[in-house]
C-alpha atoms as a PDB file:
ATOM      1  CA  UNK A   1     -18.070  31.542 -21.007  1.00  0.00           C
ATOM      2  CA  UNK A   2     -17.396  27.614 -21.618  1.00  0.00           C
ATOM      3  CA  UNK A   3     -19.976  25.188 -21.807  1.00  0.00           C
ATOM      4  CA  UNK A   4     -19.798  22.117 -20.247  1.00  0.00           C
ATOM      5  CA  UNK A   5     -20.505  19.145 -23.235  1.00  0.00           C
ATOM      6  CA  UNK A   6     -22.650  16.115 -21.386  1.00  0.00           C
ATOM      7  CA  UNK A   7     -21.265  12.280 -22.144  1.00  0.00           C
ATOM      8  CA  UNK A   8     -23.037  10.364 -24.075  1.00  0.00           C
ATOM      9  CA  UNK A   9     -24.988   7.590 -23.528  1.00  0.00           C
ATOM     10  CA  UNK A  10     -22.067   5.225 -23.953  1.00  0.00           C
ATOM     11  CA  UNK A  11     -19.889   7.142 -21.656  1.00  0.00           C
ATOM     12  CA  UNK A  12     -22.682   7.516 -19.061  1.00  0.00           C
ATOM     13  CA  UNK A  13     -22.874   3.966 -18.867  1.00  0.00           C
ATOM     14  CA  UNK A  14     -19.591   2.989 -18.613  1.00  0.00           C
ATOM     15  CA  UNK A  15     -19.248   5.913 -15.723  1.00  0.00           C
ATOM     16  CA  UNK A  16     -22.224   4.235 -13.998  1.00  0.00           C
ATOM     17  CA  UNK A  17     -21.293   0.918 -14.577  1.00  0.00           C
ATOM     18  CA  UNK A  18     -17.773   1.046 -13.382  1.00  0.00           C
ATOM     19  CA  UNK A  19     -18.861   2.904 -10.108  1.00  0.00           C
ATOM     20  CA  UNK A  20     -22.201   0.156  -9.255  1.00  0.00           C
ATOM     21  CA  UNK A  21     -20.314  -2.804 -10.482  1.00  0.00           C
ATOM     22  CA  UNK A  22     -17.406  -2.198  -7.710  1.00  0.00           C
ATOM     23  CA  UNK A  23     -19.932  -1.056  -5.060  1.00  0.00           C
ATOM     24  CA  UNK A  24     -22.355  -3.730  -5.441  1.00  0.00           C
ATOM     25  CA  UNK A  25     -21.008  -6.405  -7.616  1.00  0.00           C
ATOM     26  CA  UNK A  26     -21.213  -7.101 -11.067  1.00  0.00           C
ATOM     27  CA  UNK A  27     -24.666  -8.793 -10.438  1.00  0.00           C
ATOM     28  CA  UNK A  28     -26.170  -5.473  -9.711  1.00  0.00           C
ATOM     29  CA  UNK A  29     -29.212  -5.276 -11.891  1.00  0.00           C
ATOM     30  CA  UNK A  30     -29.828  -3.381 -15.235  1.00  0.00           C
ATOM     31  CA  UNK A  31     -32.405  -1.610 -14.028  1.00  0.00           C
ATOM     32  CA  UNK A  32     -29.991  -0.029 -11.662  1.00  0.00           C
ATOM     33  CA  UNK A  33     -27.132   0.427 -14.428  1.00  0.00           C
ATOM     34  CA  UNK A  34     -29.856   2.466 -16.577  1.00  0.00           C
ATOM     35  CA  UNK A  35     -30.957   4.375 -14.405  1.00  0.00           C
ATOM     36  CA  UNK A  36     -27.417   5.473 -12.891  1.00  0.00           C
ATOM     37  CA  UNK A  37     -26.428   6.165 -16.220  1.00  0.00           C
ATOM     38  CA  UNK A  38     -29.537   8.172 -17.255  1.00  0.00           C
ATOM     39  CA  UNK A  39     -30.213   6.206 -20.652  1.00  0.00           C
ATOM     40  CA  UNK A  40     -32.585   3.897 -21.958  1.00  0.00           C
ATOM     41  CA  UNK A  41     -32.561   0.452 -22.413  1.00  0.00           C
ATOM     42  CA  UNK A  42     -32.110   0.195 -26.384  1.00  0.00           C
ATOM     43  CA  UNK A  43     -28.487   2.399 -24.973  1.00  0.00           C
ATOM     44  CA  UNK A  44     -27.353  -0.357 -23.697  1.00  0.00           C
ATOM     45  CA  UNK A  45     -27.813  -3.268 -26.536  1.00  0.00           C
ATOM     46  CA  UNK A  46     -26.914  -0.641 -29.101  1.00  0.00           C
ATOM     47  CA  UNK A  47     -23.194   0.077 -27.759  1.00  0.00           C
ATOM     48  CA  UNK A  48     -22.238  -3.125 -25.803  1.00  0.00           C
ATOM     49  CA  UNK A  49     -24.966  -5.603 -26.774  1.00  0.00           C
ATOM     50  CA  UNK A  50     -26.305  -5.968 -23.137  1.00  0.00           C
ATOM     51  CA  UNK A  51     -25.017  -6.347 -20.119  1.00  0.00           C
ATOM     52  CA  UNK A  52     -22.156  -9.031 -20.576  1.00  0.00           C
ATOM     53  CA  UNK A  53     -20.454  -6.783 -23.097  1.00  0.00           C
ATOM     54  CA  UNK A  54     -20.912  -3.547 -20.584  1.00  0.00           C
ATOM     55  CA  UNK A  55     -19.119  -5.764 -17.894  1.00  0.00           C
ATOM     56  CA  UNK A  56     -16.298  -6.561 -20.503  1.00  0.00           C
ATOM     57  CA  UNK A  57     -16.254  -3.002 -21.481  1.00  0.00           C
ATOM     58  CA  UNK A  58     -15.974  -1.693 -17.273  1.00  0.00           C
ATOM     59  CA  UNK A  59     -13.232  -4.282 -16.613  1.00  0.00           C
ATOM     60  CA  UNK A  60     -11.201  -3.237 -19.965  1.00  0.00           C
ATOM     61  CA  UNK A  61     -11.267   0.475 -19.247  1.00  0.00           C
ATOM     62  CA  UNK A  62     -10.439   0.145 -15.113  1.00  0.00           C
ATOM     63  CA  UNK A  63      -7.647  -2.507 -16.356  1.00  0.00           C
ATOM     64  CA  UNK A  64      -6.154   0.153 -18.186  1.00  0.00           C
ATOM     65  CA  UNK A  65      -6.296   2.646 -15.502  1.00  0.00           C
ATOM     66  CA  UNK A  66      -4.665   0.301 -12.994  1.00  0.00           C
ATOM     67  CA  UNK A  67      -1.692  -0.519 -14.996  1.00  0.00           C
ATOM     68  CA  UNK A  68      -1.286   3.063 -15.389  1.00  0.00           C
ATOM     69  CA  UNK A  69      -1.394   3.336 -11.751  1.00  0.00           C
ATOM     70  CA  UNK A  70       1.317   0.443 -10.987  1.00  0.00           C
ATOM     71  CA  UNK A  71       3.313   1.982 -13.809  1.00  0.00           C
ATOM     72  CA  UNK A  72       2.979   5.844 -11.684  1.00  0.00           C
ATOM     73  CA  UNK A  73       3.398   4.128  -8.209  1.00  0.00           C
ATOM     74  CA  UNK A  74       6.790   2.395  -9.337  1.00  0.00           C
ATOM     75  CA  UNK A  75       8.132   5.275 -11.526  1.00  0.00           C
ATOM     76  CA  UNK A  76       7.810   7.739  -8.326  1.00  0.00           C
ATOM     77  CA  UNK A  77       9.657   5.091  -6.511  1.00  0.00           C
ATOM     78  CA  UNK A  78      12.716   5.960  -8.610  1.00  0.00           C
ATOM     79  CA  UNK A  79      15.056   3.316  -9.793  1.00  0.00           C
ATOM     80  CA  UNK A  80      15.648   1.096  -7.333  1.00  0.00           C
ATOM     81  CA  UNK A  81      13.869  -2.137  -8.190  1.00  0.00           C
ATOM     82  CA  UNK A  82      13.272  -3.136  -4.794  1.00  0.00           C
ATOM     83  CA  UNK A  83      11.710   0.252  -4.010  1.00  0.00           C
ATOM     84  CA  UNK A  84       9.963   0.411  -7.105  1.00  0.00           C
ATOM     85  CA  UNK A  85       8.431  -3.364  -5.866  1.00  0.00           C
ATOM     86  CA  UNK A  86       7.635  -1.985  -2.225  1.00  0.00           C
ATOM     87  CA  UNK A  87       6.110   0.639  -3.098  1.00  0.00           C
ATOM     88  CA  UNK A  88       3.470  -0.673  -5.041  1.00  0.00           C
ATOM     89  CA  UNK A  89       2.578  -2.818  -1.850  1.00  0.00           C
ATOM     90  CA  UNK A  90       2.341   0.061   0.043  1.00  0.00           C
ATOM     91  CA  UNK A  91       0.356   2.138  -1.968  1.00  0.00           C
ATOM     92  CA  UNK A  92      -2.287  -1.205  -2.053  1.00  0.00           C
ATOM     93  CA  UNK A  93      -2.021  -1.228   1.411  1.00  0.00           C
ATOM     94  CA  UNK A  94      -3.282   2.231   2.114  1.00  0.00           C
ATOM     95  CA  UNK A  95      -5.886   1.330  -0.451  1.00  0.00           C
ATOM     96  CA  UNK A  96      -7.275  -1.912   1.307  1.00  0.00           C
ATOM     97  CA  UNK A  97      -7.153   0.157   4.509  1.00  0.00           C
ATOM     98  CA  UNK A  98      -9.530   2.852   3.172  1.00  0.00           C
ATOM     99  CA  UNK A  99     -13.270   2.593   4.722  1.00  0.00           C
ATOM    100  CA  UNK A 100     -14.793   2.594   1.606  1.00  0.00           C
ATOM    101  CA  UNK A 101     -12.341   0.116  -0.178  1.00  0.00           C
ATOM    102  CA  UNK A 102     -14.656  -2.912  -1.269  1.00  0.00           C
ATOM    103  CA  UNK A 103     -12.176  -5.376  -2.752  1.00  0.00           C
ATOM    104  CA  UNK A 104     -10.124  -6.505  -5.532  1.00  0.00           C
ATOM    105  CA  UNK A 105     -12.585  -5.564  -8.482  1.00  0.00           C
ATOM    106  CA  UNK A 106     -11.289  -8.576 -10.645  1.00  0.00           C
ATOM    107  CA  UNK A 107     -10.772 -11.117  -8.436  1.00  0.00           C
ATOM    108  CA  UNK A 108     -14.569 -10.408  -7.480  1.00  0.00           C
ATOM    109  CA  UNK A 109     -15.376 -10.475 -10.978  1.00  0.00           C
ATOM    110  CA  UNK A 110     -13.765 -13.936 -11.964  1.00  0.00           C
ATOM    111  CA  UNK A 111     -15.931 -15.156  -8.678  1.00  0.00           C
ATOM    112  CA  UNK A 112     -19.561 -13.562  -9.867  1.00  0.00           C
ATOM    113  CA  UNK A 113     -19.048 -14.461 -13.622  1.00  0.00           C
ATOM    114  CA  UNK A 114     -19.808 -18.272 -13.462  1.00  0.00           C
ATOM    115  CA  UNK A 115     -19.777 -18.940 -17.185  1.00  0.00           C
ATOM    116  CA  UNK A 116     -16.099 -19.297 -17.861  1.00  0.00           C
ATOM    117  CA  UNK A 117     -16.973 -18.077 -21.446  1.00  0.00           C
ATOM    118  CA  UNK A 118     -17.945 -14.503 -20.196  1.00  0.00           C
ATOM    119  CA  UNK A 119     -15.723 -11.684 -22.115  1.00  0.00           C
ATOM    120  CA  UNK A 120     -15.167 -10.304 -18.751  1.00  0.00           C
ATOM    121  CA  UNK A 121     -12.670 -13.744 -17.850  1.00  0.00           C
ATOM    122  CA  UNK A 122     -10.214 -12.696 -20.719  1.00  0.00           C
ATOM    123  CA  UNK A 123      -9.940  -8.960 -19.511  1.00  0.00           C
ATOM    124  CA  UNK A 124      -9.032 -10.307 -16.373  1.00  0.00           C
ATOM    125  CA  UNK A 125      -6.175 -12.537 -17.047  1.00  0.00           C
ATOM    126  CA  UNK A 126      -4.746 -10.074 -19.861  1.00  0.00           C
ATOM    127  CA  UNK A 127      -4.364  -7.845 -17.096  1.00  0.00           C
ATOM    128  CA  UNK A 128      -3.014 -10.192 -14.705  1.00  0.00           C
ATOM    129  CA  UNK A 129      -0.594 -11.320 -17.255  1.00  0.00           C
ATOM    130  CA  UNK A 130       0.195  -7.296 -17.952  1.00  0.00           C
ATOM    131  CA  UNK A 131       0.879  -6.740 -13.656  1.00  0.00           C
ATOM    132  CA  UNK A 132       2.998  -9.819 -13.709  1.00  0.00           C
ATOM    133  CA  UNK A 133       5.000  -8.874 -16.729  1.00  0.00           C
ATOM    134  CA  UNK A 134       5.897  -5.378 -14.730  1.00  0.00           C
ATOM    135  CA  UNK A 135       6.916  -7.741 -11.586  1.00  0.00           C
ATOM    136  CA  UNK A 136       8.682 -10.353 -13.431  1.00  0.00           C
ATOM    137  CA  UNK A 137      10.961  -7.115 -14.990  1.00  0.00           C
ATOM    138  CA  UNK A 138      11.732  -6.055 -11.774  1.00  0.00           C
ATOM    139  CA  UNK A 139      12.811  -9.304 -10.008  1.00  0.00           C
ATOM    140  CA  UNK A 140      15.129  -9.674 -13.148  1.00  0.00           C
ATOM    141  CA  UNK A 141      16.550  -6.084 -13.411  1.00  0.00           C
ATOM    142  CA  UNK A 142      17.267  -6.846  -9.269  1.00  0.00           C
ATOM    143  CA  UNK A 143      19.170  -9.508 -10.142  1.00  0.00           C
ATOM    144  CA  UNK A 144      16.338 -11.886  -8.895  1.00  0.00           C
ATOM    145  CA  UNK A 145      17.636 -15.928  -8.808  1.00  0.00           C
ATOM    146  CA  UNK A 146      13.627 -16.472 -10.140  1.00  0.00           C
ATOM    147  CA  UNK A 147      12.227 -13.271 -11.439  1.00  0.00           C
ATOM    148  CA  UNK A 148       8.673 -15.164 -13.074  1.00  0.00           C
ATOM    149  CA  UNK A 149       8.212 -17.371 -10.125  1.00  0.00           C
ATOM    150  CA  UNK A 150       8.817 -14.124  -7.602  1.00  0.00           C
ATOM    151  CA  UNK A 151       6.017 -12.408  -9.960  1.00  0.00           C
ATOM    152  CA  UNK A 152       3.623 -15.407  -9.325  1.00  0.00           C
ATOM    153  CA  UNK A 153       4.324 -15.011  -5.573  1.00  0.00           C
ATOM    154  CA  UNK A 154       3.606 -11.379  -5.636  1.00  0.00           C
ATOM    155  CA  UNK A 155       0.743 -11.281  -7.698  1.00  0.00           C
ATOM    156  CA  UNK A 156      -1.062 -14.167  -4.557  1.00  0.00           C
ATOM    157  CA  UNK A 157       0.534 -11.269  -2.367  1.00  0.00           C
ATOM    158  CA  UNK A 158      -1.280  -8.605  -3.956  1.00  0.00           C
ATOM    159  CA  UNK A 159      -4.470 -11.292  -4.017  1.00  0.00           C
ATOM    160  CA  UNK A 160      -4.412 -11.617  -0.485  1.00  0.00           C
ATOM    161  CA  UNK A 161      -3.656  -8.270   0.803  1.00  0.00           C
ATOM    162  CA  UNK A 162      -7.305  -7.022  -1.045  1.00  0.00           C
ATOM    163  CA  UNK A 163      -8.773  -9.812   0.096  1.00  0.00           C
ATOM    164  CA  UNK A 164      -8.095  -9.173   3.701  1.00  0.00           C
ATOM    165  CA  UNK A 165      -8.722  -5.697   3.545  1.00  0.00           C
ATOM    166  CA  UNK A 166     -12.251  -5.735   2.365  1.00  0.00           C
ATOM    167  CA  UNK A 167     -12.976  -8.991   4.833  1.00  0.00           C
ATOM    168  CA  UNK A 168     -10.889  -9.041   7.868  1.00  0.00           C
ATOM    169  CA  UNK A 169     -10.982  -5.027   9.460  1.00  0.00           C
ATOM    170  CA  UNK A 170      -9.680  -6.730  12.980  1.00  0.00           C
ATOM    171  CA  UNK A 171      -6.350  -7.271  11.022  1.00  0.00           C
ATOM    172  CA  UNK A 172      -3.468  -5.473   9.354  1.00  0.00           C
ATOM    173  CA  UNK A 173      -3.303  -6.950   6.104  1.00  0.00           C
ATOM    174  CA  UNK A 174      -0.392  -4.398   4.562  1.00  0.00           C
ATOM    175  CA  UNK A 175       2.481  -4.199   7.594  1.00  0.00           C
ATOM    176  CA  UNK A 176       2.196  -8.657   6.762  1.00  0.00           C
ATOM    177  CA  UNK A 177       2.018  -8.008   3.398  1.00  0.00           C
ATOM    178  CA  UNK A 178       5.248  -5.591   3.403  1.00  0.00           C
ATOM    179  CA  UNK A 179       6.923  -8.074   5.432  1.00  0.00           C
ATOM    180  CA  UNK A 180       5.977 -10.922   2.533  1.00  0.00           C
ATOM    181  CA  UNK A 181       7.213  -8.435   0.332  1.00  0.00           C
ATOM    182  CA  UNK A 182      10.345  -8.105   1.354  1.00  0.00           C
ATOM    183  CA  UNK A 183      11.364 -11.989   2.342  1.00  0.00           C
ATOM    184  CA  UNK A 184      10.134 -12.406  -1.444  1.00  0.00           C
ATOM    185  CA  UNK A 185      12.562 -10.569  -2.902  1.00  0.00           C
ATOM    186  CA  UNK A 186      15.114 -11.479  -0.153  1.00  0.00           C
ATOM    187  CA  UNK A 187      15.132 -14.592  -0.582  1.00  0.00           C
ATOM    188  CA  UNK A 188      15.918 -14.679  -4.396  1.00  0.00           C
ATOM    189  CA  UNK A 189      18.098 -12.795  -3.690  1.00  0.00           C
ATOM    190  CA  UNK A 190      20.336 -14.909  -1.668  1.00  0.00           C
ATOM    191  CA  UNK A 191      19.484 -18.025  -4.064  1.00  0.00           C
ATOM    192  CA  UNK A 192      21.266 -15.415  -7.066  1.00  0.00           C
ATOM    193  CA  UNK A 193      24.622 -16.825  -7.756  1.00  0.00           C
ATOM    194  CA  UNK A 194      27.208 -14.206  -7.141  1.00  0.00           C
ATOM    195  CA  UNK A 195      29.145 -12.220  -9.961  1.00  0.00           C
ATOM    196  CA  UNK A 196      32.064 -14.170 -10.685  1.00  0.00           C
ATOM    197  CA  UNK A 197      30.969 -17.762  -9.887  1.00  0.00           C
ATOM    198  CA  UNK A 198      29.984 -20.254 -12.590  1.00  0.00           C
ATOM    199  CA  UNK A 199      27.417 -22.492 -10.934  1.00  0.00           C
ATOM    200  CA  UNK A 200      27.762 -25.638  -9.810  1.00  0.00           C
ATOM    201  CA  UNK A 201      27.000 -28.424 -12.680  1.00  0.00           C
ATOM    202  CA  UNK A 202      25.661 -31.836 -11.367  1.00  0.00           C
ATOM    203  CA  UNK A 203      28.345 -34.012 -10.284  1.00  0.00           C
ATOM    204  CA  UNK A 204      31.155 -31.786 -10.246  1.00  0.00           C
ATOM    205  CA  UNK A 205      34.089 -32.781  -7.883  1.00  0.00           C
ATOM    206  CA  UNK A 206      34.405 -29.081  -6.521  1.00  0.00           C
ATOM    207  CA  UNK A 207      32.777 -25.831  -7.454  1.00  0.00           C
ATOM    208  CA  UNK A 208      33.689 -23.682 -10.125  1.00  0.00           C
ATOM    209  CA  UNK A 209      34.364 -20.917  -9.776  1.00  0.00           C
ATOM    210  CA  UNK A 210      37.978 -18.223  -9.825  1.00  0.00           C
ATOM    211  CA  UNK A 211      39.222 -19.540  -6.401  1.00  0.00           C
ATOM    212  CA  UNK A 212      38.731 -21.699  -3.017  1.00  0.00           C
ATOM    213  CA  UNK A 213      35.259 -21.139  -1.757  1.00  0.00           C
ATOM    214  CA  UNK A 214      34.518 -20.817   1.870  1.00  0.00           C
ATOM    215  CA  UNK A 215      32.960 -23.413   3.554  1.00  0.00           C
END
């Protein structure tokens, strides 16, 4: 017969923590956090120091479990880098289409944490600059003409899809958001220069390249 071991109190905050602080906001109170969690007060200060390091903590551990999640959502996508792309905008489109989906947790962060110096600002753009890493890899294994500035496009994408999904319900933020998708990635691309051709230098008399070009 196995018996079940309780978390402690630092787990049992972070559990409560990360579920309140995406339902209500990371203003919800500390009142509500201890009593979710089950601990007292002196919990709290003794593991994260109060409530700014708790936030910190909440947005470090559900960073980590989202980048997992991209990394799983483009690996079962197979090989293709444009699939591997799409399919992370479709999985984040059923997601913003869910009832209970309440928004981008980090973008709603950066907006509730005024103080620019709050730990929780740092976990956010570390994991920003992690998502847009995986992008910017994929444009560039596709053959992408601007794999880091097709990232930057695709992370506002990704920004405005959530957005729209936890504010606009009269609209169908992920069939625009696939289409965005794809002219992204389209569109670079077309701007690639084709296997073969040396680019055109400024002021060149004729392209270079192993032949007559079409006009």
């Amino acid at each position: 017969m196995s018996t079940s071991v309780k978390p402690g109190p630092r787990e049992r905050l972070l559990l409560a923590a990360q579920e309140l602080t995406y339902s209500q906001g990371v203003g919800v109170g500390v009142d509500a956090l201890l009593k979710g969690a089950g601990v007292a007060r002196r919990s709290l200060y003794e593991h994260f120091g109060g409530k700014d390091g708790l936030i910190a903590e909440v947005l470090r551990r559900s960073t980590a479990e989202d980048v997992e999640r991209y990394r799983a959502t483009m690996g079962a996508a197979g090989d293709d880098p444009r699939a591997r792309l799409l399919a992370v905008v479709d999985r984040l489109g059923r997601i913003a289409a869910d009832p209970d989906f309440h928004g981008c947790r980090y973008l709603a962060a950066d907006l509730a944490l005024t103080d620019p110096a709050h730990p929780g600002h740092e976990v956010t753009r570390e994991y920003r600059r992690t998502v847009h890493g995986l992008f910017a890899d994929e444009f560039a294994t596709l053959g992408h003409a601007r794999p880091a500035f097709a990232a930057d496009q695709l992370l506002i994408l990704v920004d405005g899809l959530l957005a729209a999904g936890a504010t606009r319900p009269d609209v169908e933020p992920a069939a625009a958001a696939r289409d965005l998708a794809e002219h992204i990635i389209d569109a670079g691309l077309a701007q690639a220069v084709p296997a073969g051709v040396t680019p055109r230098t400024p002021g060149s008399g004729a392209p270079s390249a192993a032949g007559p070009q079409p006009r």
